[in-house]
Structures are given as C-alpha cells and as structure tokens.
N, C-alpha and C. Protein backbone atom coordinates (compact mmCIF):
# COMPACT_ATOMS: atom_id res chain seq x y z
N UNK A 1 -3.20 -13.38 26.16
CA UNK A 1 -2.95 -12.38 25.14
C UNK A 1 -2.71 -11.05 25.85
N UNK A 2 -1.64 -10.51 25.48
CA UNK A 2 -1.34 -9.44 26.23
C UNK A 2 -2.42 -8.07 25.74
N UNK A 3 -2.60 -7.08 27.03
CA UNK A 3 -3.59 -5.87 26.79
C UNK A 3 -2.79 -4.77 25.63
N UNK A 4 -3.61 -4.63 24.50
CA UNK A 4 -2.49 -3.78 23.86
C UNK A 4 -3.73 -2.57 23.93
N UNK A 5 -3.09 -1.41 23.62
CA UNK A 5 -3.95 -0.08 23.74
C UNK A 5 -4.29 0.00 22.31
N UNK A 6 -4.26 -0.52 21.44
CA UNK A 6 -4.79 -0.34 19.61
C UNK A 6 -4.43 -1.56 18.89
N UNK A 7 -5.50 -1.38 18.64
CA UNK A 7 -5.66 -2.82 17.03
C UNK A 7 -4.50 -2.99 16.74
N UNK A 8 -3.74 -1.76 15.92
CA UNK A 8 -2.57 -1.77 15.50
C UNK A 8 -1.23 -1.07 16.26
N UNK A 9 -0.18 -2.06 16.51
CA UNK A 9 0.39 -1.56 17.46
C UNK A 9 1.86 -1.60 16.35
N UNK A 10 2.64 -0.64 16.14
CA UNK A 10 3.41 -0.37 15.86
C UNK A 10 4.71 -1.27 15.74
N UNK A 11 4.96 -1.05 16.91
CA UNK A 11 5.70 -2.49 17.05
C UNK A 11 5.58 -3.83 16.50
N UNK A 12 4.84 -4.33 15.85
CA UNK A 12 4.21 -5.45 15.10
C UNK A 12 4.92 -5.46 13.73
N UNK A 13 5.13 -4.28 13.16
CA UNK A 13 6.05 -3.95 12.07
C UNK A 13 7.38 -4.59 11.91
N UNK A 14 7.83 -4.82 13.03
CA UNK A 14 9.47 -5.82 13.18
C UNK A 14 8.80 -7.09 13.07
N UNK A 15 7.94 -7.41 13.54
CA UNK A 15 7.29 -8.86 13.13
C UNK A 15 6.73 -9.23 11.98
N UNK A 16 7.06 -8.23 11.03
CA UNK A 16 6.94 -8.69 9.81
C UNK A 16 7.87 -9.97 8.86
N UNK A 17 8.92 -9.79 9.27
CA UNK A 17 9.99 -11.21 8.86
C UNK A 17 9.56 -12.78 9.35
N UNK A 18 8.18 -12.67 10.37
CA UNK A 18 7.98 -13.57 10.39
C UNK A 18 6.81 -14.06 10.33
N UNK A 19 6.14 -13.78 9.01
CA UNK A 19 5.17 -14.43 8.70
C UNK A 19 5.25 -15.34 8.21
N UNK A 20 6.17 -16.16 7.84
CA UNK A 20 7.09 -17.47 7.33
C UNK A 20 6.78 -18.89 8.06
N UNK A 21 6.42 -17.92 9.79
CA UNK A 21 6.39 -19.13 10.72
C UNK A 21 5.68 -20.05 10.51
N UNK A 22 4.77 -20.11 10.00
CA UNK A 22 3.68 -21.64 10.24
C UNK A 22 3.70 -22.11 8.45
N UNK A 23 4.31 -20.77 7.88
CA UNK A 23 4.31 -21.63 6.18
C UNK A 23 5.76 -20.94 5.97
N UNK A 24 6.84 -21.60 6.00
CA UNK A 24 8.33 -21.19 6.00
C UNK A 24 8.66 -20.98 4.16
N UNK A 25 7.50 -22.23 3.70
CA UNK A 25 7.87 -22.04 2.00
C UNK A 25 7.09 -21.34 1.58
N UNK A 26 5.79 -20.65 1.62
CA UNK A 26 5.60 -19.80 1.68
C UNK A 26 5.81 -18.15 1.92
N UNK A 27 6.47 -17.97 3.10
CA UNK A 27 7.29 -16.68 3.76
C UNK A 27 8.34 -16.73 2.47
N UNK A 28 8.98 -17.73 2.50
CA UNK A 28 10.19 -17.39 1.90
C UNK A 28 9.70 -16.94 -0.26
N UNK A 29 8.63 -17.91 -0.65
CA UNK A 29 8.78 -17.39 -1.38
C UNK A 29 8.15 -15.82 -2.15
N UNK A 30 7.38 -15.84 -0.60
CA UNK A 30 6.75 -13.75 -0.50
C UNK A 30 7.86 -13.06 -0.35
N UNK A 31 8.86 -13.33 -0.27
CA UNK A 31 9.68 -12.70 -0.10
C UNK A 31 11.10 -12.62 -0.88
N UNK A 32 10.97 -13.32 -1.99
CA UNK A 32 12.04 -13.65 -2.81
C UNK A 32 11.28 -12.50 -3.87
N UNK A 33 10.14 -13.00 -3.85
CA UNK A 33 9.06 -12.06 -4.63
C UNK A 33 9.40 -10.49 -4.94
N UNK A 34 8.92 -10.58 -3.27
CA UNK A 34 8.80 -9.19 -2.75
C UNK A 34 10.25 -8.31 -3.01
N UNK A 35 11.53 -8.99 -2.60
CA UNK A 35 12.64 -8.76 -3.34
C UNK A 35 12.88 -8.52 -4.77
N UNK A 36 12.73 -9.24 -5.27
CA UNK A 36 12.71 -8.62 -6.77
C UNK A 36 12.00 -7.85 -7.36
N UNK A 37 10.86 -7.70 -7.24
CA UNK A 37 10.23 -6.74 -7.17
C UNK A 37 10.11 -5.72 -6.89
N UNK A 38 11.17 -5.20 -5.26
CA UNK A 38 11.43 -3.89 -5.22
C UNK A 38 12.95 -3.15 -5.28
N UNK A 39 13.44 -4.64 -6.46
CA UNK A 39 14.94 -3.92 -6.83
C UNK A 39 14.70 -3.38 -7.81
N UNK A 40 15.96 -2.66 -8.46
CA UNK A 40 15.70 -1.11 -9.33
C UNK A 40 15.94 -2.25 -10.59
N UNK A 41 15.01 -1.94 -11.62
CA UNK A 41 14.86 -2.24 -12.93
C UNK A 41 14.41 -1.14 -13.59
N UNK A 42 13.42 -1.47 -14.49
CA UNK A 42 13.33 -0.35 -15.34
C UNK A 42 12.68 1.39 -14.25
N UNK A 43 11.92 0.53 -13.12
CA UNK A 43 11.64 1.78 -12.26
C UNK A 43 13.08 1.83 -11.44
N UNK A 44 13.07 2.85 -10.64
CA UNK A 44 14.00 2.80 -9.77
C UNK A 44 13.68 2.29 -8.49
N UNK A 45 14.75 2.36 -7.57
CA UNK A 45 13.72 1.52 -6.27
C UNK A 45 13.68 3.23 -5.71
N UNK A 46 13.48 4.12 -5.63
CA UNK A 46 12.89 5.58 -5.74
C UNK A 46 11.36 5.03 -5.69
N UNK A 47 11.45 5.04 -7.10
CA UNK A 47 9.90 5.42 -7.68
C UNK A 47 9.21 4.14 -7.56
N UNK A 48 9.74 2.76 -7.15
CA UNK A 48 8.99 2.35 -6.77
C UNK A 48 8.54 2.04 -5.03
N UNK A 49 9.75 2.74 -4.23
CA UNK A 49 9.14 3.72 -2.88
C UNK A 49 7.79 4.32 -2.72
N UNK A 50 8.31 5.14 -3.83
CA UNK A 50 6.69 6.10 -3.83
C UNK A 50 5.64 5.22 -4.77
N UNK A 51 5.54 4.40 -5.48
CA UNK A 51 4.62 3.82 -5.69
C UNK A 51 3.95 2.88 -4.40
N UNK A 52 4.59 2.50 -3.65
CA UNK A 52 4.61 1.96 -2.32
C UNK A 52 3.73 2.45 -1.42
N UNK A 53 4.24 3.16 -1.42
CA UNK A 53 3.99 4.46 -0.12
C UNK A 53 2.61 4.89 -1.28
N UNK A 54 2.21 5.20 -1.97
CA UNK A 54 0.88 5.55 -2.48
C UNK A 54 0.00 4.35 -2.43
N UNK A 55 0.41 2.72 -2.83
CA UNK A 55 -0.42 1.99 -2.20
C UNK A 55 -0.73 1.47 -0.89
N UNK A 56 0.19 2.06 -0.21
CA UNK A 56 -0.28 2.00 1.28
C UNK A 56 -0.85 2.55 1.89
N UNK A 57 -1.43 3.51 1.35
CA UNK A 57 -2.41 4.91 1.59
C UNK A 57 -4.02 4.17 0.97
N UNK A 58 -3.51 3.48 -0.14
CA UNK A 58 -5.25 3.51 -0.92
C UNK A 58 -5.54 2.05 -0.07
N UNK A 59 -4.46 1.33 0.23
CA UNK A 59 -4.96 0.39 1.03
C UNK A 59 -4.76 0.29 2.18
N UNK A 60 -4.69 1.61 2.51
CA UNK A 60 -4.51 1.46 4.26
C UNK A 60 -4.21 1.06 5.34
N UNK A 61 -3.00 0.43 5.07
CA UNK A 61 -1.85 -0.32 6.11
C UNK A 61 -0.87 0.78 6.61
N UNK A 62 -1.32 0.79 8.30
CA UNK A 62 -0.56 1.79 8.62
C UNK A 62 1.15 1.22 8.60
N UNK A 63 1.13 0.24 9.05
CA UNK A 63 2.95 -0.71 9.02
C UNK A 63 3.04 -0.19 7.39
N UNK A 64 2.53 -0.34 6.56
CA UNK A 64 3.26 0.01 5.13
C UNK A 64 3.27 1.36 4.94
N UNK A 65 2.35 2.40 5.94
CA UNK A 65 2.85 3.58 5.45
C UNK A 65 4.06 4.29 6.07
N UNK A 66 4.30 3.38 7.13
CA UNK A 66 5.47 3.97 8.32
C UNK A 66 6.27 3.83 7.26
N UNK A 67 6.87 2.31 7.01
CA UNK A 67 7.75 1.26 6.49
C UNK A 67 8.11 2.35 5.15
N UNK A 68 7.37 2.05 4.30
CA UNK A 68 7.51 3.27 2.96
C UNK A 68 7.47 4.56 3.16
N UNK A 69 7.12 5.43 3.94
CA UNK A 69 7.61 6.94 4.66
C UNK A 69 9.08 6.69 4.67
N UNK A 70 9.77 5.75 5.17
CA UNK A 70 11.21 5.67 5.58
C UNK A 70 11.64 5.39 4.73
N UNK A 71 11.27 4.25 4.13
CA UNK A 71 11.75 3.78 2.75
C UNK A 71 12.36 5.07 1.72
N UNK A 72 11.27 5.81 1.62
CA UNK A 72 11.20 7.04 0.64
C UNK A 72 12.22 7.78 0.94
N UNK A 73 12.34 8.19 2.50
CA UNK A 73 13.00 9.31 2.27
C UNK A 73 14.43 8.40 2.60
N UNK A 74 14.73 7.33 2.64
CA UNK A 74 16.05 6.20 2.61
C UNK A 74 16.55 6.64 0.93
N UNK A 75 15.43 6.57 0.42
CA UNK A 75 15.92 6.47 -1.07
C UNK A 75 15.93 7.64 -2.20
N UNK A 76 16.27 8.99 -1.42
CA UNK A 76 15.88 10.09 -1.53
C UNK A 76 14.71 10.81 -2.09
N UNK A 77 13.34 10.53 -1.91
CA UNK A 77 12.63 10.99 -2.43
C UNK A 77 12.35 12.03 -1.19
N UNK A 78 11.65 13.54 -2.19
CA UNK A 78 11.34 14.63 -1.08
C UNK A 78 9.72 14.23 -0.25
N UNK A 79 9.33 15.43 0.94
CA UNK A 79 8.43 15.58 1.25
C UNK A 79 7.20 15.78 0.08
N UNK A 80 7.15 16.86 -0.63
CA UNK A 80 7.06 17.08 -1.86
C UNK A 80 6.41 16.19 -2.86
N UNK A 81 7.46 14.77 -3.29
CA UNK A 81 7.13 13.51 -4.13
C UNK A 81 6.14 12.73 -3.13
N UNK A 82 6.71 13.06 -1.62
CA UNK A 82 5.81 11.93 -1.05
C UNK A 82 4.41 11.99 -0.65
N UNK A 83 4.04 13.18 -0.91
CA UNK A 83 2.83 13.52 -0.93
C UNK A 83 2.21 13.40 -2.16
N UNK A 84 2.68 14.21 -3.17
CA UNK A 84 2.07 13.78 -4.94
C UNK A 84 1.93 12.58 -4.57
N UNK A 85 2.44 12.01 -4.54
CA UNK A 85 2.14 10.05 -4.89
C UNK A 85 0.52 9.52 -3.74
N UNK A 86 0.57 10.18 -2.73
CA UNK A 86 -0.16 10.25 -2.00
C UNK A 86 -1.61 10.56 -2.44
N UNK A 87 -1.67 11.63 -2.72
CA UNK A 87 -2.70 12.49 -3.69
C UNK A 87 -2.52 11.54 -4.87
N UNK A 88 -2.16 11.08 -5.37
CA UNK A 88 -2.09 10.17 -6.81
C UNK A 88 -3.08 9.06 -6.61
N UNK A 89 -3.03 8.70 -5.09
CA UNK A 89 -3.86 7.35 -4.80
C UNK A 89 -4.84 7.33 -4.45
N UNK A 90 -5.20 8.72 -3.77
CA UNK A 90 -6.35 9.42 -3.52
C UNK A 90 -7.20 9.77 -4.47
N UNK A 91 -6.82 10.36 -5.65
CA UNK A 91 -7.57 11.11 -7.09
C UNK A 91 -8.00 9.28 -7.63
N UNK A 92 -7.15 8.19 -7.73
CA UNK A 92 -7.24 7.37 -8.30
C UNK A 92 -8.31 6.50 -7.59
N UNK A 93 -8.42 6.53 -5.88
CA UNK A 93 -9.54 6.04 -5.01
C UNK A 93 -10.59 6.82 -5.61
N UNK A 94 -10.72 8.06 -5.85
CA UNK A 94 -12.00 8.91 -5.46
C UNK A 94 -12.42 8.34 -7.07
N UNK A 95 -11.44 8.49 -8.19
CA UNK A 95 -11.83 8.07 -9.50
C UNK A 95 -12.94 6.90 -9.66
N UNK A 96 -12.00 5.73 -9.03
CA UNK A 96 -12.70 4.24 -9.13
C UNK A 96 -13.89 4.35 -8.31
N UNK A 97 -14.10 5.26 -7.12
CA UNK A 97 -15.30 5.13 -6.34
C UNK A 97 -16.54 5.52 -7.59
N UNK A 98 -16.05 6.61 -8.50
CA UNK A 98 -17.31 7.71 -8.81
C UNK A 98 -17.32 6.50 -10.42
N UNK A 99 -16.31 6.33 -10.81
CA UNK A 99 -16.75 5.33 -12.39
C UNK A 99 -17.98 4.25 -11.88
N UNK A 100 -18.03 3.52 -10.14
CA UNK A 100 -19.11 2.72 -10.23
C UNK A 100 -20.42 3.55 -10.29
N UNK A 101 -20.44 4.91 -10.57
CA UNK A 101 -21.65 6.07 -10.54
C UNK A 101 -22.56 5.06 -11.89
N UNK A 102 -21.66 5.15 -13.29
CA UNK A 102 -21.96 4.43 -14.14
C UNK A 102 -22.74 3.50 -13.69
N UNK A 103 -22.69 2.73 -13.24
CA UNK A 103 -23.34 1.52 -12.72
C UNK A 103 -24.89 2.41 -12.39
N UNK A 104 -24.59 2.94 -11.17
CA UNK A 104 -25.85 3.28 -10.41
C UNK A 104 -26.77 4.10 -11.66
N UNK A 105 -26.27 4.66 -12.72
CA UNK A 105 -27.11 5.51 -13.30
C UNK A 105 -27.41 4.65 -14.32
N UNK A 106 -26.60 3.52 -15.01
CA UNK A 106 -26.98 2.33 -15.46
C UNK A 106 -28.67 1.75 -15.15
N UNK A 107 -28.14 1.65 -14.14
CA UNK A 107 -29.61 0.73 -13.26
C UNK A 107 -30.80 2.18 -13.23
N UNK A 108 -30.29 3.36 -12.68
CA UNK A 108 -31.63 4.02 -12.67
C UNK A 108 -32.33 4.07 -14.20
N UNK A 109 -31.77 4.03 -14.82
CA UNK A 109 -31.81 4.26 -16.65
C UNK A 109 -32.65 3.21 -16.83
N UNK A 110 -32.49 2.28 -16.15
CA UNK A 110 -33.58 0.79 -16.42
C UNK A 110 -34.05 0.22 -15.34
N UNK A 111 -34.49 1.63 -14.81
CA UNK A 111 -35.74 1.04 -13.89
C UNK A 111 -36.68 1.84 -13.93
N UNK A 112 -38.03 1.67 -14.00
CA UNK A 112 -39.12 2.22 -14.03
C UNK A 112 -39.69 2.19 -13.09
N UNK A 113 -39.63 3.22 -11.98
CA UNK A 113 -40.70 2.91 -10.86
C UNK A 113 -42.04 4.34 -10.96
C-alpha cells in the first residue's frame, strides 16, 4: 500500500467512476441514479449544485465539496449562493443538533434524582 501523506488524498476523486469495480451492476445502477437525479427538472441543475455542495458540507466529504465547488461555479452559481447554501446546512446541522435538546430536557423532566 503506497505511503500517502492524508486519509484523504485528493486525487482519489478521479477514482470515483470506479466504484463499479467489484459490483459493475451496482456502479452502474448508482449512477444511472445519480444521473437523473442531477439533470434539470423541476430544480435546475444550478440549484441542485448548490443543494449538493450544501450536503457536502453537512456531511463532510471533502471529494464532494471540491467536486460541487466546481460543479457550482460550472453551472453559474456565484461565490455569494455558494456560501448561503453553505450556511443553509450549517443553521440546519446546528438546528437538528439543538431539537435533540427536547429529548435531554424530556428525560430531565422525568427524572427525579
């Protein structure tokens, strides 16, 4: 195994076309998927760039945030949009973190110590 200097090495990103290899019907049909899915229908393939590029932020794939950075500005979206969307996934992380608060104050509410 070759010495790489980081977990994630950049270059690995072109090796994305072949995750197909050991399940070819599989690959292919992530990717017929994945195709239709990011052609323009009722969204545009714009806005669904930046929907992209905002879930690659809340889920933290650096290959998807390169990949959709380019994407975006391929498909003219500004610096500007690509940040809102950014911040969109962020307010929406920090949201879902604090609604499990409910929970925790749930449980303190019914516990008696």
């Amino acid at each position: 195994m070759p010495d790489r200097p980081h977990y994630y090495d950049s270059q690995d990103l072109k090796k994305f076309g072949d995750i197909g290899r050991f399940q070819p019907q599989l690959g292919k049909a992530y990717f017929d998927y994945y195709n239709q899915s990011m052609a323009a229908g009722a969204l545009s393939e714009r806005e669904k760039a930046l929907i992209a590029l905002a879930v690659a932020h809340a889920l933290k794939c650096p290959y998807c945030i390169d990949a959709y950075s380019h994407t975006c500005l391929e498909k003219g979206a500004d610096q500007e949009q690509m940040m809102e969307a950014v911040h969109v996934a962020a307010a929406m992380a920090a949201g879902i973190t604090l609604v499990h608060s409910v929970q925790m104050m749930n449980h303190v509410d019914n516990t008696a110590l």
